[in-house]
PDB file of N, CA and C in Angstrom:
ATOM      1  N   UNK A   1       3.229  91.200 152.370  1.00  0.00           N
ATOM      2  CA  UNK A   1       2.171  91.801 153.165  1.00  0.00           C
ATOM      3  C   UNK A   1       0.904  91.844 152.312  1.00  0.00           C
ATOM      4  N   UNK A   2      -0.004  91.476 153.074  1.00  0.00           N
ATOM      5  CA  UNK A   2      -1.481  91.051 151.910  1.00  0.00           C
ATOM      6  C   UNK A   2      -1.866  92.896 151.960  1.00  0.00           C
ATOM      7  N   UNK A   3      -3.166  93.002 151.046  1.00  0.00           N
ATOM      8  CA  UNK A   3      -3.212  94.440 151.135  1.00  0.00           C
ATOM      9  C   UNK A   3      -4.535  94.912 152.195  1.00  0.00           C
ATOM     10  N   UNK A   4      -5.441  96.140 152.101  1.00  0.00           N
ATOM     11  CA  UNK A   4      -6.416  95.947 152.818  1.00  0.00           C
ATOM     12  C   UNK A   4      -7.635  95.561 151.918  1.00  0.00           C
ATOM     13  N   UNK A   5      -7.768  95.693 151.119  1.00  0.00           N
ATOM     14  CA  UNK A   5      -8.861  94.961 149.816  1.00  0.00           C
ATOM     15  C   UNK A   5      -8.704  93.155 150.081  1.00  0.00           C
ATOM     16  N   UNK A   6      -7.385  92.781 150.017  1.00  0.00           N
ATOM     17  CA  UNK A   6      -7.224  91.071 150.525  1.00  0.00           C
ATOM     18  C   UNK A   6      -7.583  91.063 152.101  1.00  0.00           C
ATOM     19  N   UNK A   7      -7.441  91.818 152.863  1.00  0.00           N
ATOM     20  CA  UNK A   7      -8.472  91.521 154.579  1.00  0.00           C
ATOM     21  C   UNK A   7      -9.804  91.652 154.823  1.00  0.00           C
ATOM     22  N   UNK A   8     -10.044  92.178 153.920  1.00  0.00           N
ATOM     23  CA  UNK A   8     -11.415  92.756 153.618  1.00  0.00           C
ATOM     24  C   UNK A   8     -12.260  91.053 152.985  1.00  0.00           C
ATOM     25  N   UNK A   9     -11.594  90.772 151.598  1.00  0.00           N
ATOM     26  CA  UNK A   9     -12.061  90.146 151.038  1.00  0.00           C
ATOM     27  C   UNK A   9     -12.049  88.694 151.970  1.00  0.00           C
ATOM     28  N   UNK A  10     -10.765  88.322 152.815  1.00  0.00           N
ATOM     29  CA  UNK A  10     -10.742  87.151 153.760  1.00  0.00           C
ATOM     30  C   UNK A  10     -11.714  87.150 154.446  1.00  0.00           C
ATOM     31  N   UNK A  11     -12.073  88.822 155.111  1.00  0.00           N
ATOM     32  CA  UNK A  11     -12.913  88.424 156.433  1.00  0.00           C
ATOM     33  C   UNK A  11     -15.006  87.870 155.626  1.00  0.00           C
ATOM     34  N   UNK A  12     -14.760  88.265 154.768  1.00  0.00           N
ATOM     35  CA  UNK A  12     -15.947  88.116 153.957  1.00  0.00           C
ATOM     36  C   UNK A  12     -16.086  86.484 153.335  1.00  0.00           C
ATOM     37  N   UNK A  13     -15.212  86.178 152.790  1.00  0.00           N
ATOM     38  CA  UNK A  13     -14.830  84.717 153.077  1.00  0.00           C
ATOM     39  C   UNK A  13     -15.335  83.839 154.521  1.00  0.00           C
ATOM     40  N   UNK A  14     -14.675  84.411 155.211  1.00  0.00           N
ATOM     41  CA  UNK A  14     -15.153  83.683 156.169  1.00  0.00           C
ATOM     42  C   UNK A  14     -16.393  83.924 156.779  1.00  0.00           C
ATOM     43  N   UNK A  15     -17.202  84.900 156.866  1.00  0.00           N
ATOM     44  CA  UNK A  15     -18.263  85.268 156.883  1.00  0.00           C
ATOM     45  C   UNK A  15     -19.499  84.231 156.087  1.00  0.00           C
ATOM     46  N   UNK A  16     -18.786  83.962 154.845  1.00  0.00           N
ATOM     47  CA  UNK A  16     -19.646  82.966 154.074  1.00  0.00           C
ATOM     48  C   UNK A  16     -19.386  81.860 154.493  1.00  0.00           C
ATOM     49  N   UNK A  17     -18.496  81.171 154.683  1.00  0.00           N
ATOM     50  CA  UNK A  17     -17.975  80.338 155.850  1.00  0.00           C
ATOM     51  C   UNK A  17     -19.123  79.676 157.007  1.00  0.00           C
ATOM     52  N   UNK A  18     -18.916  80.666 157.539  1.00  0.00           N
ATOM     53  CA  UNK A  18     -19.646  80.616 158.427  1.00  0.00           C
ATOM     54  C   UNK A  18     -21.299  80.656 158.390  1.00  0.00           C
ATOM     55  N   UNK A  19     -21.830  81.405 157.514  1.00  0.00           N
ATOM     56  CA  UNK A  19     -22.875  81.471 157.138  1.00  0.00           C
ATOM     57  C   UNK A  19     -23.759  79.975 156.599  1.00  0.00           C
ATOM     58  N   UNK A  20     -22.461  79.234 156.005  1.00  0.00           N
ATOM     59  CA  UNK A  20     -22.690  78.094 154.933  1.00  0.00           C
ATOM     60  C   UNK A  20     -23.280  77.275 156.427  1.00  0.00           C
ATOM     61  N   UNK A  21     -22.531  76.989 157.499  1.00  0.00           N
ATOM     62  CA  UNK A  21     -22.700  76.346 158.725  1.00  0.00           C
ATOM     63  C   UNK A  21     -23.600  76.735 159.885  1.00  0.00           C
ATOM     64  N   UNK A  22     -24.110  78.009 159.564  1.00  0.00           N
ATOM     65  CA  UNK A  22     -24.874  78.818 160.931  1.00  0.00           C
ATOM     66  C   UNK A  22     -25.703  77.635 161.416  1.00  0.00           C
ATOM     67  N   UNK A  23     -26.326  76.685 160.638  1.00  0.00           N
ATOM     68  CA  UNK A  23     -27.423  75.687 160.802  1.00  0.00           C
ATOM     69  C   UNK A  23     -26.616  74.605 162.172  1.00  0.00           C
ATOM     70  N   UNK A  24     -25.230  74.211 162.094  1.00  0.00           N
ATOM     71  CA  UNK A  24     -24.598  73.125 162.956  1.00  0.00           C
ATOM     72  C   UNK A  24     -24.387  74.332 163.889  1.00  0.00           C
ATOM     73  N   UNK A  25     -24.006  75.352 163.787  1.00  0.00           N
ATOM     74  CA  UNK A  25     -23.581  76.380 164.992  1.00  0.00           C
ATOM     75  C   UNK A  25     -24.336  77.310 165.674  1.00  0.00           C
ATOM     76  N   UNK A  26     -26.031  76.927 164.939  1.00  0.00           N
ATOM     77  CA  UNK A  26     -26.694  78.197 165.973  1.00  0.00           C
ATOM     78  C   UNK A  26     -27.467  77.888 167.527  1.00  0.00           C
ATOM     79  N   UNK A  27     -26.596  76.892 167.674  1.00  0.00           N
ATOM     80  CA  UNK A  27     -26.870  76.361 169.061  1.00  0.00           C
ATOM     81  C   UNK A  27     -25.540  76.976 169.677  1.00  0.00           C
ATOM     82  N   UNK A  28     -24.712  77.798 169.261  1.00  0.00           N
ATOM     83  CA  UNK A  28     -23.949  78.726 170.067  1.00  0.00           C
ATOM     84  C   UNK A  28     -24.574  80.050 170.250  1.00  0.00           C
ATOM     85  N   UNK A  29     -24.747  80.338 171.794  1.00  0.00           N
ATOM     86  CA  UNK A  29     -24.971  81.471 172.054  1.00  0.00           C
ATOM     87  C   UNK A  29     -24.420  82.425 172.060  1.00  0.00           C
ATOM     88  N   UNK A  30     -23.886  83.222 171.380  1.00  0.00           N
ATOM     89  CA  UNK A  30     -23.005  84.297 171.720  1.00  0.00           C
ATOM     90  C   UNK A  30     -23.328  85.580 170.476  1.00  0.00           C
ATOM     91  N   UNK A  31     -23.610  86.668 170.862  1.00  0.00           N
ATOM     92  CA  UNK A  31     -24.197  87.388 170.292  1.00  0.00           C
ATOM     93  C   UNK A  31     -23.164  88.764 170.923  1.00  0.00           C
ATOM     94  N   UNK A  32     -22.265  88.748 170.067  1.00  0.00           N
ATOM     95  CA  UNK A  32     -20.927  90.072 170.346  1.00  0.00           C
ATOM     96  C   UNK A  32     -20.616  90.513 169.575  1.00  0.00           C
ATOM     97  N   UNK A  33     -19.971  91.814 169.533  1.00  0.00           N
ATOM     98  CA  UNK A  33     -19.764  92.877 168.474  1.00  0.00           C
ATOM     99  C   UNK A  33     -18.126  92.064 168.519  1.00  0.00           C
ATOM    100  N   UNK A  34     -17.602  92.699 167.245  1.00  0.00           N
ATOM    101  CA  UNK A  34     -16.127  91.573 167.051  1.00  0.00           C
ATOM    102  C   UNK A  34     -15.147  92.670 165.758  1.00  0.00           C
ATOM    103  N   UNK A  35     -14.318  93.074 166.712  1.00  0.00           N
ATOM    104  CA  UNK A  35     -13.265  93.786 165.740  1.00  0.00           C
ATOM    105  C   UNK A  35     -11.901  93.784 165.490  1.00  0.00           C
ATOM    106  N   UNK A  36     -11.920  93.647 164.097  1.00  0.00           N
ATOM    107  CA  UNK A  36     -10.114  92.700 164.134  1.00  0.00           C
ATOM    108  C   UNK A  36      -9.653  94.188 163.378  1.00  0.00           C
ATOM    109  N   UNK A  37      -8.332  93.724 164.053  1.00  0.00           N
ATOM    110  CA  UNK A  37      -7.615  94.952 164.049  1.00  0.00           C
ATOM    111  C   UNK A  37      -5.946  94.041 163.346  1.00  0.00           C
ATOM    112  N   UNK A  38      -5.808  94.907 162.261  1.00  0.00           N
ATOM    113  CA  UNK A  38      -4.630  94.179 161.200  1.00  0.00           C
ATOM    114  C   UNK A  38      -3.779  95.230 161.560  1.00  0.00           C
ATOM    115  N   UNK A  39      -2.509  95.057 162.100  1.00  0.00           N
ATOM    116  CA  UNK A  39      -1.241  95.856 162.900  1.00  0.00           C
ATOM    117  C   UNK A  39      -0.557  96.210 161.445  1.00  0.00           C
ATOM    118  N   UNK A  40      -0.460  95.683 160.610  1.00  0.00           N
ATOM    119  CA  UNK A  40       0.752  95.960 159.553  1.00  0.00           C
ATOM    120  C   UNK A  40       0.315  96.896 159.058  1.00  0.00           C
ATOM    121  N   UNK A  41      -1.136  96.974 158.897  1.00  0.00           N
ATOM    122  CA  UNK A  41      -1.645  98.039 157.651  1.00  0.00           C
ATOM    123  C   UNK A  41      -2.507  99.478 158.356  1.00  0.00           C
ATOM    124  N   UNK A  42      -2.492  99.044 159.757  1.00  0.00           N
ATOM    125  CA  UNK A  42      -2.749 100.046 160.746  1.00  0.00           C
ATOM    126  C   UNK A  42      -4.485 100.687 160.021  1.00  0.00           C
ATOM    127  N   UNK A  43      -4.951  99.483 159.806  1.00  0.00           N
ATOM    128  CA  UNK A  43      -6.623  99.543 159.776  1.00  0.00           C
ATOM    129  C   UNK A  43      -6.945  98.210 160.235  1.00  0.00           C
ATOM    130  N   UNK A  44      -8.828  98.379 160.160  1.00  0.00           N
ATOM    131  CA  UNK A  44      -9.602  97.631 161.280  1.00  0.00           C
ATOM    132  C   UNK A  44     -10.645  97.144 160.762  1.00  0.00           C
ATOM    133  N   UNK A  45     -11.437  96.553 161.044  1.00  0.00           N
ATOM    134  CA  UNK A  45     -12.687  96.346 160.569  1.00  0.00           C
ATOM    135  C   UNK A  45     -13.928  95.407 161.382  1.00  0.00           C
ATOM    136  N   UNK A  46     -14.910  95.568 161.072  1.00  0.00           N
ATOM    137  CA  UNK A  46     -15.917  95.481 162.356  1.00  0.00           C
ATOM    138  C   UNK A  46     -17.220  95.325 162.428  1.00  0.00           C
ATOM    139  N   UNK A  47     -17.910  94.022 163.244  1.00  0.00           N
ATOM    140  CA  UNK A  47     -18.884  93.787 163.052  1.00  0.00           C
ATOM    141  C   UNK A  47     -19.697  93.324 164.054  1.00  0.00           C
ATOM    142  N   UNK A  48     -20.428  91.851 163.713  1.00  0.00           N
ATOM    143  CA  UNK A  48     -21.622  91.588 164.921  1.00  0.00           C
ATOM    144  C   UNK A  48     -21.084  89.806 164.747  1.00  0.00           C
ATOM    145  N   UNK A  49     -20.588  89.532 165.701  1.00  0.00           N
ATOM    146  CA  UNK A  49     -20.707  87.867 165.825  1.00  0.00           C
ATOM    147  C   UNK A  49     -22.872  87.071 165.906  1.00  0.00           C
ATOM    148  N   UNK A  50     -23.197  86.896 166.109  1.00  0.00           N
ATOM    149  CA  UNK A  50     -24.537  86.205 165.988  1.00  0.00           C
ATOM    150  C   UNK A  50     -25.230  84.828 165.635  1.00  0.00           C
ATOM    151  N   UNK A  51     -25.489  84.339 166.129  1.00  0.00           N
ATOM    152  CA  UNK A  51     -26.103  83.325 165.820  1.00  0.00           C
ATOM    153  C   UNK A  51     -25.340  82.191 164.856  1.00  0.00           C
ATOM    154  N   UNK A  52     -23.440  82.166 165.267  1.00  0.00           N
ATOM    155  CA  UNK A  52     -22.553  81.347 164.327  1.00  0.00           C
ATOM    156  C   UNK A  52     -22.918  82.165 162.973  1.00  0.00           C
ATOM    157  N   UNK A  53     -22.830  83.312 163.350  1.00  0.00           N
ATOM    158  CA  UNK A  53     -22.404  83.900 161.763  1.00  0.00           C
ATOM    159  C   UNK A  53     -21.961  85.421 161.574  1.00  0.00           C
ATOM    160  N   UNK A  54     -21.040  85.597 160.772  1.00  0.00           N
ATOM    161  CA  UNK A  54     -20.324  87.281 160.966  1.00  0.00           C
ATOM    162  C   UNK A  54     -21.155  88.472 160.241  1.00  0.00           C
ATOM    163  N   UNK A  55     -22.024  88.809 160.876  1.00  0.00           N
ATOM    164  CA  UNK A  55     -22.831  89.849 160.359  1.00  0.00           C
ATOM    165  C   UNK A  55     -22.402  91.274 160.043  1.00  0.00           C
ATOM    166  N   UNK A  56     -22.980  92.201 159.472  1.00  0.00           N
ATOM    167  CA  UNK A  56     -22.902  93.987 159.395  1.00  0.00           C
ATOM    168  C   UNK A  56     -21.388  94.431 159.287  1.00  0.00           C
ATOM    169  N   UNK A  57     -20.096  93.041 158.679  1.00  0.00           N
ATOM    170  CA  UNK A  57     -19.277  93.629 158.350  1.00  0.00           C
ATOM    171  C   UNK A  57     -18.069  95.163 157.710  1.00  0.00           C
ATOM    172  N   UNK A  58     -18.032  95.772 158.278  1.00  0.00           N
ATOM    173  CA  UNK A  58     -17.631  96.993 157.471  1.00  0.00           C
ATOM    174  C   UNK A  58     -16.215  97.180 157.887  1.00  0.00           C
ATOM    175  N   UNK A  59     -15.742  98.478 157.202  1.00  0.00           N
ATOM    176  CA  UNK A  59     -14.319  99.078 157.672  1.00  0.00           C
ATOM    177  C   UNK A  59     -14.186  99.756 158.926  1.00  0.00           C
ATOM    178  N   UNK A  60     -13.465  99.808 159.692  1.00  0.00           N
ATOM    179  CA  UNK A  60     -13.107 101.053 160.875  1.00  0.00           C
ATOM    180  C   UNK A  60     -13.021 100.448 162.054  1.00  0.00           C
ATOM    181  N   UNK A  61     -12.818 100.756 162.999  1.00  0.00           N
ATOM    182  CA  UNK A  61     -12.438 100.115 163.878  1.00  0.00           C
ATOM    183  C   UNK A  61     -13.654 100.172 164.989  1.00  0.00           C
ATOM    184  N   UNK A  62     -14.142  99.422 166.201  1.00  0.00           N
ATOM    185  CA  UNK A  62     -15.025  99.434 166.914  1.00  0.00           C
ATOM    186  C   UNK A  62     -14.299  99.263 168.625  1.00  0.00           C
ATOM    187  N   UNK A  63     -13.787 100.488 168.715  1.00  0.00           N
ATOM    188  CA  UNK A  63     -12.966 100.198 170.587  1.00  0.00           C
ATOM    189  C   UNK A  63     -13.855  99.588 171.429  1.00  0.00           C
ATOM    190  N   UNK A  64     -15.086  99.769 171.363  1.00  0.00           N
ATOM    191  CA  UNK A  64     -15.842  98.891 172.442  1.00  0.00           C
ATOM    192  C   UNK A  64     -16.286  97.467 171.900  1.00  0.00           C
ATOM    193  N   UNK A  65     -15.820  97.052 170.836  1.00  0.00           N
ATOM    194  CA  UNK A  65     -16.117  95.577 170.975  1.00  0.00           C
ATOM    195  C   UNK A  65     -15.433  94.530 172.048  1.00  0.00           C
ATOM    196  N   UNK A  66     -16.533  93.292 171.958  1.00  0.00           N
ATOM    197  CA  UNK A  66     -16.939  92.799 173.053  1.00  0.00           C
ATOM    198  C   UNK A  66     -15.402  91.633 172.617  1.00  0.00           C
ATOM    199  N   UNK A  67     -14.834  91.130 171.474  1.00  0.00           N
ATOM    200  CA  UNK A  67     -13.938  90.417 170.828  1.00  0.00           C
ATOM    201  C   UNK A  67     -13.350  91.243 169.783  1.00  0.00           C
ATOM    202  N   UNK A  68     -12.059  90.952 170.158  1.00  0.00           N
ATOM    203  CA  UNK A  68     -11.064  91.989 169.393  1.00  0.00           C
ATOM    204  C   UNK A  68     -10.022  90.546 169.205  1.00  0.00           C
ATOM    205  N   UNK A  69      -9.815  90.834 167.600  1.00  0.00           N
ATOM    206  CA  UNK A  69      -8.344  89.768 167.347  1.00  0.00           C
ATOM    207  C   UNK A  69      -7.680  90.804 166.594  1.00  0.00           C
ATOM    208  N   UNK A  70      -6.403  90.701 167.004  1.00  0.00           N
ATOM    209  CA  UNK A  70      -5.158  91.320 166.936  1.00  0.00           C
ATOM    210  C   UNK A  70      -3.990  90.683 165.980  1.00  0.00           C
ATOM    211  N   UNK A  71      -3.823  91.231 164.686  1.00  0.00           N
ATOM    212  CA  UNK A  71      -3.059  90.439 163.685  1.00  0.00           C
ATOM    213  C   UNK A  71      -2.537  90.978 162.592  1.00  0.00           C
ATOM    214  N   UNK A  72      -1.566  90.499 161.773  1.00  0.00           N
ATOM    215  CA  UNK A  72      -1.014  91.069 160.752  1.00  0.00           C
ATOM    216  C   UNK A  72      -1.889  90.269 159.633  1.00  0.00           C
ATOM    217  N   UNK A  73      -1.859  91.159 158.491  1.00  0.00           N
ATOM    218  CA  UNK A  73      -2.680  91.140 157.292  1.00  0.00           C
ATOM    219  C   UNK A  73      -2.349  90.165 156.697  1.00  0.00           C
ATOM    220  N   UNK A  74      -1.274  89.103 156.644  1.00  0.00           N
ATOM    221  CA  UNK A  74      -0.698  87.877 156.101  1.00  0.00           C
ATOM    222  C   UNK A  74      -0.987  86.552 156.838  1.00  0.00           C
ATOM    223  N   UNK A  75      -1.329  87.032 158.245  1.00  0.00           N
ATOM    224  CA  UNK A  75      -1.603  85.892 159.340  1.00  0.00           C
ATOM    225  C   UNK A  75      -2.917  85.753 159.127  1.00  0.00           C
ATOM    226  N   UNK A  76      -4.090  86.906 158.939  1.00  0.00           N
ATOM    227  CA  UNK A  76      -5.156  86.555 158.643  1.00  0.00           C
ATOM    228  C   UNK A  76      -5.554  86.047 157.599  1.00  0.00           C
ATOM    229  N   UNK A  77      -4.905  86.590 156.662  1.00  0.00           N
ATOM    230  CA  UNK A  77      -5.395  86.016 155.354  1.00  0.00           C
ATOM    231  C   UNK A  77      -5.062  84.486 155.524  1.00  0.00           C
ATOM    232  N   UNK A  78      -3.880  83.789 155.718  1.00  0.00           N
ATOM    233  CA  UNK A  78      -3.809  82.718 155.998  1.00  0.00           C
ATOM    234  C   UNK A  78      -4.529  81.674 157.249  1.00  0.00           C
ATOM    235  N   UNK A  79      -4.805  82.421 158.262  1.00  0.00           N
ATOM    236  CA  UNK A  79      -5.959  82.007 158.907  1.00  0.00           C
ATOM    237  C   UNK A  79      -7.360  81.554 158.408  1.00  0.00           C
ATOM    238  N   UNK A  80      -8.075  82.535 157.658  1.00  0.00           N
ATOM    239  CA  UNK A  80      -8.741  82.070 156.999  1.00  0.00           C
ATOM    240  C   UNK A  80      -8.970  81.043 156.034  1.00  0.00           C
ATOM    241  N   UNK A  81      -8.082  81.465 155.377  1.00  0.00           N
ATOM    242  CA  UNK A  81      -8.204  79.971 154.396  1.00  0.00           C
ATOM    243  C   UNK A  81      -6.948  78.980 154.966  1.00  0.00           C
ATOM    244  N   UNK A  82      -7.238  78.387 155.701  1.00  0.00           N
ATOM    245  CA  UNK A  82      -7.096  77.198 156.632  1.00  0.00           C
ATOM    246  C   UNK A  82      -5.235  77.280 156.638  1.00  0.00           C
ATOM    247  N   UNK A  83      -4.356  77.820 156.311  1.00  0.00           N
ATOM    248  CA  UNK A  83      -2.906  77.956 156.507  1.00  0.00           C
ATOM    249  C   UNK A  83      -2.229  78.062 157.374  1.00  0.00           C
ATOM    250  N   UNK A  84      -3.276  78.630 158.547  1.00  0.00           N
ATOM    251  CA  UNK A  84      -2.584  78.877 159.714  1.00  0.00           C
ATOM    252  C   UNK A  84      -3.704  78.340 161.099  1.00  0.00           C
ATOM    253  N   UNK A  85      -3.022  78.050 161.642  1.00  0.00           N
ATOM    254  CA  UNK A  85      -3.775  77.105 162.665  1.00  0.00           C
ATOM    255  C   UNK A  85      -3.913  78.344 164.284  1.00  0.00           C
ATOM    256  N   UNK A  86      -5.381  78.350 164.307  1.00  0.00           N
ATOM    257  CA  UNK A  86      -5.698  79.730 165.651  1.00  0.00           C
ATOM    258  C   UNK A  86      -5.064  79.150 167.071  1.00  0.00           C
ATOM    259  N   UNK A  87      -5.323  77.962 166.863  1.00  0.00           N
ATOM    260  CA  UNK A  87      -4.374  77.743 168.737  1.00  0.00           C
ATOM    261  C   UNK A  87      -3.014  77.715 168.147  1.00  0.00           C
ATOM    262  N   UNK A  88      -2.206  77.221 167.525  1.00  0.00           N
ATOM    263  CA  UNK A  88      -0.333  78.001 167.404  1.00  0.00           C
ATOM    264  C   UNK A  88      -0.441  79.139 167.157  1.00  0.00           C
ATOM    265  N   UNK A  89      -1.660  79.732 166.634  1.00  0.00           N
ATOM    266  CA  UNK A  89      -1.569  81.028 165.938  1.00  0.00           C
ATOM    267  C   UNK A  89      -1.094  81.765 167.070  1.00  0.00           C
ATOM    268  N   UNK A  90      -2.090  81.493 167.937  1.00  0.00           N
ATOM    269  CA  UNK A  90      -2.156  82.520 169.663  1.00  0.00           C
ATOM    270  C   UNK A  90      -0.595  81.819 170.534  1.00  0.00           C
ATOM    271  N   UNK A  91      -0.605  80.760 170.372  1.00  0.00           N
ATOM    272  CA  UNK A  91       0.479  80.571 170.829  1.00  0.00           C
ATOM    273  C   UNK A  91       1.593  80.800 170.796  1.00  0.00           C
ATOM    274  N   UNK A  92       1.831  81.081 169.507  1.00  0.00           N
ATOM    275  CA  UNK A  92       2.726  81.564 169.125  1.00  0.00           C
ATOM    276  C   UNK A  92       2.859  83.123 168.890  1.00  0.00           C
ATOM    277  N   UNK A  93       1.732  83.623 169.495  1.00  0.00           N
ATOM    278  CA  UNK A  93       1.741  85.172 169.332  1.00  0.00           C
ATOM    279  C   UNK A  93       1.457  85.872 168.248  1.00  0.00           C
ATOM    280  N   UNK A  94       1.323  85.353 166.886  1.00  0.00           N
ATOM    281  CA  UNK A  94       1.007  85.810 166.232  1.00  0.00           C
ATOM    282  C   UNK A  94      -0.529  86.487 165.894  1.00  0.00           C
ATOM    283  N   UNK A  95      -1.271  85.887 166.735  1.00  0.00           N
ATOM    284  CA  UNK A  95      -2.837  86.460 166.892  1.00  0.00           C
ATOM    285  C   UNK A  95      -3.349  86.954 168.264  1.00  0.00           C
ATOM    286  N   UNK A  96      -3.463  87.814 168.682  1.00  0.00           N
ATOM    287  CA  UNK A  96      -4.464  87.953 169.743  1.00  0.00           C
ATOM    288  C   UNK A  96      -5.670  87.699 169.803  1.00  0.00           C
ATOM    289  N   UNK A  97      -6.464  87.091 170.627  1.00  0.00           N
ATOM    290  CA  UNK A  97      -7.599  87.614 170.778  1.00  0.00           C
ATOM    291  C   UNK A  97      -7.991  87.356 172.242  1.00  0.00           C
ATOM    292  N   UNK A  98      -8.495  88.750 172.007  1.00  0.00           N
ATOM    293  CA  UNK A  98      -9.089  89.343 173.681  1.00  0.00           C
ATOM    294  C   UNK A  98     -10.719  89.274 173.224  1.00  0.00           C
ATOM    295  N   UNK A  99     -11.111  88.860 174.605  1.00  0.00           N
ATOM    296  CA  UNK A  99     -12.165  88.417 174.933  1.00  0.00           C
ATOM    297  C   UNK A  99     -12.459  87.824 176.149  1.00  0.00           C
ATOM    298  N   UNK A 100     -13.776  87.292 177.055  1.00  0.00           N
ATOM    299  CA  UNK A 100     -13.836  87.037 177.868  1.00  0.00           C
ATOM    300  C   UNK A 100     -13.626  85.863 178.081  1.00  0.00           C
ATOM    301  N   UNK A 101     -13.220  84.861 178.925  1.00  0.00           N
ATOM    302  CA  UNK A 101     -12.971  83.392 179.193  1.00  0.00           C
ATOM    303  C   UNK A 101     -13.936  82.519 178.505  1.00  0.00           C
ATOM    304  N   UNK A 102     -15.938  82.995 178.837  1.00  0.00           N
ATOM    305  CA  UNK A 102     -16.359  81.964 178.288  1.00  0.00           C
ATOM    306  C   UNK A 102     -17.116  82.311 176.659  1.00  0.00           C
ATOM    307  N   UNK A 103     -16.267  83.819 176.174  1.00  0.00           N
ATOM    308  CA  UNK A 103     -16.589  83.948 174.501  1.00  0.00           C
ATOM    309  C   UNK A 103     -15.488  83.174 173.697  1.00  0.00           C
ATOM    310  N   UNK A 104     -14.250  83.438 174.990  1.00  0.00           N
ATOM    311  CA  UNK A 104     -13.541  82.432 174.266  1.00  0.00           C
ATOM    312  C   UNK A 104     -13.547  80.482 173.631  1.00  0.00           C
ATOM    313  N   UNK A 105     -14.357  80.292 174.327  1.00  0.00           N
ATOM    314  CA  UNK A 105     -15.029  78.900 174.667  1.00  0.00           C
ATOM    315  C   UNK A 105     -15.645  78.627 173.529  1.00  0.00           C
ATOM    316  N   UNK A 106     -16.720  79.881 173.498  1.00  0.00           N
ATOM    317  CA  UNK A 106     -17.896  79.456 172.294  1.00  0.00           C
ATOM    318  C   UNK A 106     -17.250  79.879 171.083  1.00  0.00           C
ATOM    319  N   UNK A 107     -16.450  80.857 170.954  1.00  0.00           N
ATOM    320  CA  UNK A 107     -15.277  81.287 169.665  1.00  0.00           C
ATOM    321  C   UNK A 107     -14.369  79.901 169.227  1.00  0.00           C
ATOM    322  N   UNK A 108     -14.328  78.690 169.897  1.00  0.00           N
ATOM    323  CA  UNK A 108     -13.664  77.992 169.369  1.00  0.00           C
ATOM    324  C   UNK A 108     -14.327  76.795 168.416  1.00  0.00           C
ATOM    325  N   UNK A 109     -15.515  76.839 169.276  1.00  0.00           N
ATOM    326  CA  UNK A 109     -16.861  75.818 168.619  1.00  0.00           C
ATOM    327  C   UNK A 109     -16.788  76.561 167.082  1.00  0.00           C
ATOM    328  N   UNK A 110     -16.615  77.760 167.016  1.00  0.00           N
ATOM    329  CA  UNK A 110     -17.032  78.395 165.392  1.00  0.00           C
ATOM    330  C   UNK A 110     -15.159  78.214 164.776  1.00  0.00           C
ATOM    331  N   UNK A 111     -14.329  77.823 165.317  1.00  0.00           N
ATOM    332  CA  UNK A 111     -13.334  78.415 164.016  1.00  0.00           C
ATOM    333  C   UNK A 111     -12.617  77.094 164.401  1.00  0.00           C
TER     334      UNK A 111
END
């Protein structure tokens, strides 16, 4: 089980990630609050999707976000750094993510 300092540090990872690319992805529109929620370690953390890039990252959880992914602290960490693949991920149940039909759309252009 990764810890919450290693979910922390993944989602920031990918944040830079993403950041490195905002330039090929800011022709995605989608501008949503986005909170992943790690089941094993029964914490959360939470931010601003924008312009293909993960902004105002912090700890705690955000119930009214607009995208919520649902996951254990080992699935993400491996998500991130490319180990685990997001369509088997969901398919296989190991990830949720809730969201609307067409955030889901533009959520795939970014990951």
């Amino acid at each position: 089980m990764a810890t919450v300092d290693e979910c922390r540090q993944a989602l920031r990872d990918l944040a830079s990630r993403l950041d490195r690319h905002a330039d090929a992805s800011s022709k995605i529109d989608l501008d949503r609050t986005l909170a992943c929620r790690i089941t094993d370690l029964e914490t959360a953390f939470h931010g601003r999707i924008t312009g293909g890039r993960l902004l105002d990252l912090t700890d705690g959880d955000d119930p009214k976000a607009k995208i919520a992914l649902v996951t254990s602290s080992d699935d993400l960490v491996a998500l991130v750094h490319g180990r685990l693949d997001v369509t088997k991920a969901v398919a296989a149940r190991r990830i949720s993510i809730k969201a609307s039909p067409f955030d889901l759309l533009k959520l795939r252009k970014l990951l």
